[in-house]
Protein backbone atom coordinates (compact mmCIF):
# COMPACT_ATOMS: atom_id res chain seq x y z
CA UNK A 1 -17.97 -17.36 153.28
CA UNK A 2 -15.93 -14.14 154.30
CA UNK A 3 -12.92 -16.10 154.92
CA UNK A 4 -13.24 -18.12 151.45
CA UNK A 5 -13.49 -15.13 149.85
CA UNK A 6 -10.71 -13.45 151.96
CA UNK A 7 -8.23 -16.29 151.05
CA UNK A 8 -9.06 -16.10 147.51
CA UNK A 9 -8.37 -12.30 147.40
CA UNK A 10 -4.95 -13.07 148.58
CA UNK A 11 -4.42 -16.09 146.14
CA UNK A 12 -4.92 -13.83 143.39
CA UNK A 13 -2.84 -10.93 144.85
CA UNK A 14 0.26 -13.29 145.10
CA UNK A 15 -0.76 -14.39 141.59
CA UNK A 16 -0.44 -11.26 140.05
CA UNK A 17 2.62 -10.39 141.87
CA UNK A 18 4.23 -13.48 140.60
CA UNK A 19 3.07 -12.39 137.49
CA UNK A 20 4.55 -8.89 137.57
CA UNK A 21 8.22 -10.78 138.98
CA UNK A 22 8.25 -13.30 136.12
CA UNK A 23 7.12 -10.61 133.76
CA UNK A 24 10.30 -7.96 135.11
CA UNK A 25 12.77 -10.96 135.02
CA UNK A 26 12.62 -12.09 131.43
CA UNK A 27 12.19 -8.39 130.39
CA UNK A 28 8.59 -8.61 128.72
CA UNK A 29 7.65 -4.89 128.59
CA UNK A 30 10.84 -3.92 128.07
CA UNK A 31 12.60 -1.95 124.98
CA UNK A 32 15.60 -3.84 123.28
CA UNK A 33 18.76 -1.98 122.50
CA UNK A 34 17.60 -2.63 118.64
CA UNK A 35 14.63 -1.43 119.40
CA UNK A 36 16.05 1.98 120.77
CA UNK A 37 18.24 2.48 118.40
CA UNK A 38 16.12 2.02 115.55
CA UNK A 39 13.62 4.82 117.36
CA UNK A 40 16.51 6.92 117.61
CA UNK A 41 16.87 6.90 113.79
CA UNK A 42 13.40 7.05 112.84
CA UNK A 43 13.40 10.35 115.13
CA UNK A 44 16.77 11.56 113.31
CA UNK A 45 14.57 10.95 110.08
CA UNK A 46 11.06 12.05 110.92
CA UNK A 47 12.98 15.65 111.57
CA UNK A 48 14.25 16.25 108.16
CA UNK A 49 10.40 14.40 107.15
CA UNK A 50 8.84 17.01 109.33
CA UNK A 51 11.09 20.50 109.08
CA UNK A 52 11.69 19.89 113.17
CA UNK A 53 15.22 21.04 114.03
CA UNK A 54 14.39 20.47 118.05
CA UNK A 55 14.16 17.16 117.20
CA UNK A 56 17.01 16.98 114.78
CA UNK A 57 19.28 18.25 117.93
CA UNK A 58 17.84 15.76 120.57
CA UNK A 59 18.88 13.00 118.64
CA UNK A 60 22.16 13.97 117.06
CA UNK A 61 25.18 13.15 119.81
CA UNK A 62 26.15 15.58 121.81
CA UNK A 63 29.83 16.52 120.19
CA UNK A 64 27.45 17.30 116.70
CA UNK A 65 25.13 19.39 118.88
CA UNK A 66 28.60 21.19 119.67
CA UNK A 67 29.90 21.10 115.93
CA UNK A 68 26.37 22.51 115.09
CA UNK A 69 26.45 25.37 117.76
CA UNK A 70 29.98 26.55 116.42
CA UNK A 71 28.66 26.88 112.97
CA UNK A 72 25.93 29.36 114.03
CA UNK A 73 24.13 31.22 116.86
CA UNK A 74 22.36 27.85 118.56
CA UNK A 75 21.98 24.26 117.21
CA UNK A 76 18.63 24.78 116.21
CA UNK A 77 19.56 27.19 113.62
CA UNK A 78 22.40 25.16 112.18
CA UNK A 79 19.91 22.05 112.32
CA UNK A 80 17.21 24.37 110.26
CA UNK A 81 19.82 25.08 107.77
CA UNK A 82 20.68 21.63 107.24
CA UNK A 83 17.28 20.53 106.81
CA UNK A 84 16.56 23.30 103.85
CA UNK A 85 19.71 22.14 102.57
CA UNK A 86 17.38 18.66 101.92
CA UNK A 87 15.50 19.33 98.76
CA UNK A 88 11.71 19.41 99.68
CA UNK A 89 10.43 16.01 97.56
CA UNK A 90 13.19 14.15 99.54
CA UNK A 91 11.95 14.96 102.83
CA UNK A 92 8.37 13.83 102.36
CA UNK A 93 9.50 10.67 101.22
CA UNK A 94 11.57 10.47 104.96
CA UNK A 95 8.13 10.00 106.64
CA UNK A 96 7.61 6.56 106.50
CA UNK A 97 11.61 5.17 106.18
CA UNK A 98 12.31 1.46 106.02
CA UNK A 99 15.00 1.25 108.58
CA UNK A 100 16.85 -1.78 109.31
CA UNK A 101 19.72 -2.38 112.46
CA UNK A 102 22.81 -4.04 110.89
CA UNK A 103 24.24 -4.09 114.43
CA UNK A 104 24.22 -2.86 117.79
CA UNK A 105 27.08 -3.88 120.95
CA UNK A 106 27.17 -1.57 123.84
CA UNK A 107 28.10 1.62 122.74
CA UNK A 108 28.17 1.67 118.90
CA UNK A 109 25.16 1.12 116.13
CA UNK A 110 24.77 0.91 112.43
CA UNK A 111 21.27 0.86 110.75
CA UNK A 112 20.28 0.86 106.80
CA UNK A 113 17.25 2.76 105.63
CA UNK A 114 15.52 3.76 102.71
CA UNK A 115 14.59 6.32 101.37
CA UNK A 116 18.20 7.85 101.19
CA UNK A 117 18.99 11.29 102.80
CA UNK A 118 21.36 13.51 101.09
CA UNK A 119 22.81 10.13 98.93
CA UNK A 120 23.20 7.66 102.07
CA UNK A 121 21.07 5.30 103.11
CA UNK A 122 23.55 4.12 106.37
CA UNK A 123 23.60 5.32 109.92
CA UNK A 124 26.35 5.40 112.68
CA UNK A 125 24.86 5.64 116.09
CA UNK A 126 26.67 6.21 119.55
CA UNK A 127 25.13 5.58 123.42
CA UNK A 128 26.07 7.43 126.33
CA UNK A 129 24.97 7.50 129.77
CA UNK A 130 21.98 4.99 128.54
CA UNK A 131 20.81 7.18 125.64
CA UNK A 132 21.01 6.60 121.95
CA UNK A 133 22.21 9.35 119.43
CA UNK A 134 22.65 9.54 115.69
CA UNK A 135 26.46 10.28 115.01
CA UNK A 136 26.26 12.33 111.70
C-alpha cells in the first residue's frame, strides 16, 4: 500500500511539473507587450486622474524625466506643475480611460484613449532595457 501510494505521489509530481513546462513554453501567465504597454498608459493617466507626480515620472521616458528636471528643481516638481496645468474636471474623468493599442513592434507604441488629456486622445510610447515609457 506504501509503495502504491509512493508511486502515485511521484505520478502526480511529474504531472505538475509537466504542467508548469507546458504552461512556461506557450507563455500562459505571462504579460503581452500590448498588455504592458497599455499598463504603462493607464499609469501615465491614473497620475494626472490622481494628482501623483511620482508616478507621472516613473512612466514618462527617461530623456522627459531629463527635459522635466531642466525646467525646475527635480522632476517631481515639473510633473506637479504639469498636472495643475490639467483643469481639475478633466482629471477626474482620467480615472477610468478607455485606452486602446493601435500598435506595438519592439521598441515603439501608439495607443488611443478617451477621455482626452490636454486636447489629445493619442499616445507615443518607447521601451528600453525591457521597460515601457510614455514619450510625451
Amino acid at each position: 500500500m506504501l509503495k502504491r501510494w509512493r508511486t502515485e505521489l511521484i505520478a502526480f509530481a511529474v504531472a505538475i511539473g509537466l504542467g508548469v513546462g507546458v504552461a512556461l513554453v506557450f507563455g500562459v501567465g505571462r504579460t503581452s507587450e500590448e498588455d504592458k504597454v497599455q499598463d504603462v498608459a493607464a499609469t501615465y493617466l491614473a497620475a494626472f486622474a490622481d494628482n501623483d507626480p511620482v508616478a507621472l515620472c516613473n512612466a514618462i521616458s527617461p530623456v522627459a524625466r531629463v527635459q522635466f528636471e531642466f525646467a525646475s528643481s527635480d522632476c517631481a516638481t515639473s510633473a506637479k506643475t504639469a498636472i495643475l496645468k490639467v483643469p481639475e474636471q478633466e482629471r477626474a474623468a482620467l480615472r477610468e480611460p478607455s485606452i486602446t493599442v493601435e500598435s506595438v513592434n519592439d521598441a515603439e507604441a501608439r495607443v488611443q484613449f478617451s477621455p482626452k488629456l490636454s486636447g489629445s486622445g493619442d499616445m507615443h510610447l518607447i521601451k528600453r532595457n525591457d521597460t515601457w515609457f510614455v514619450s510625451p
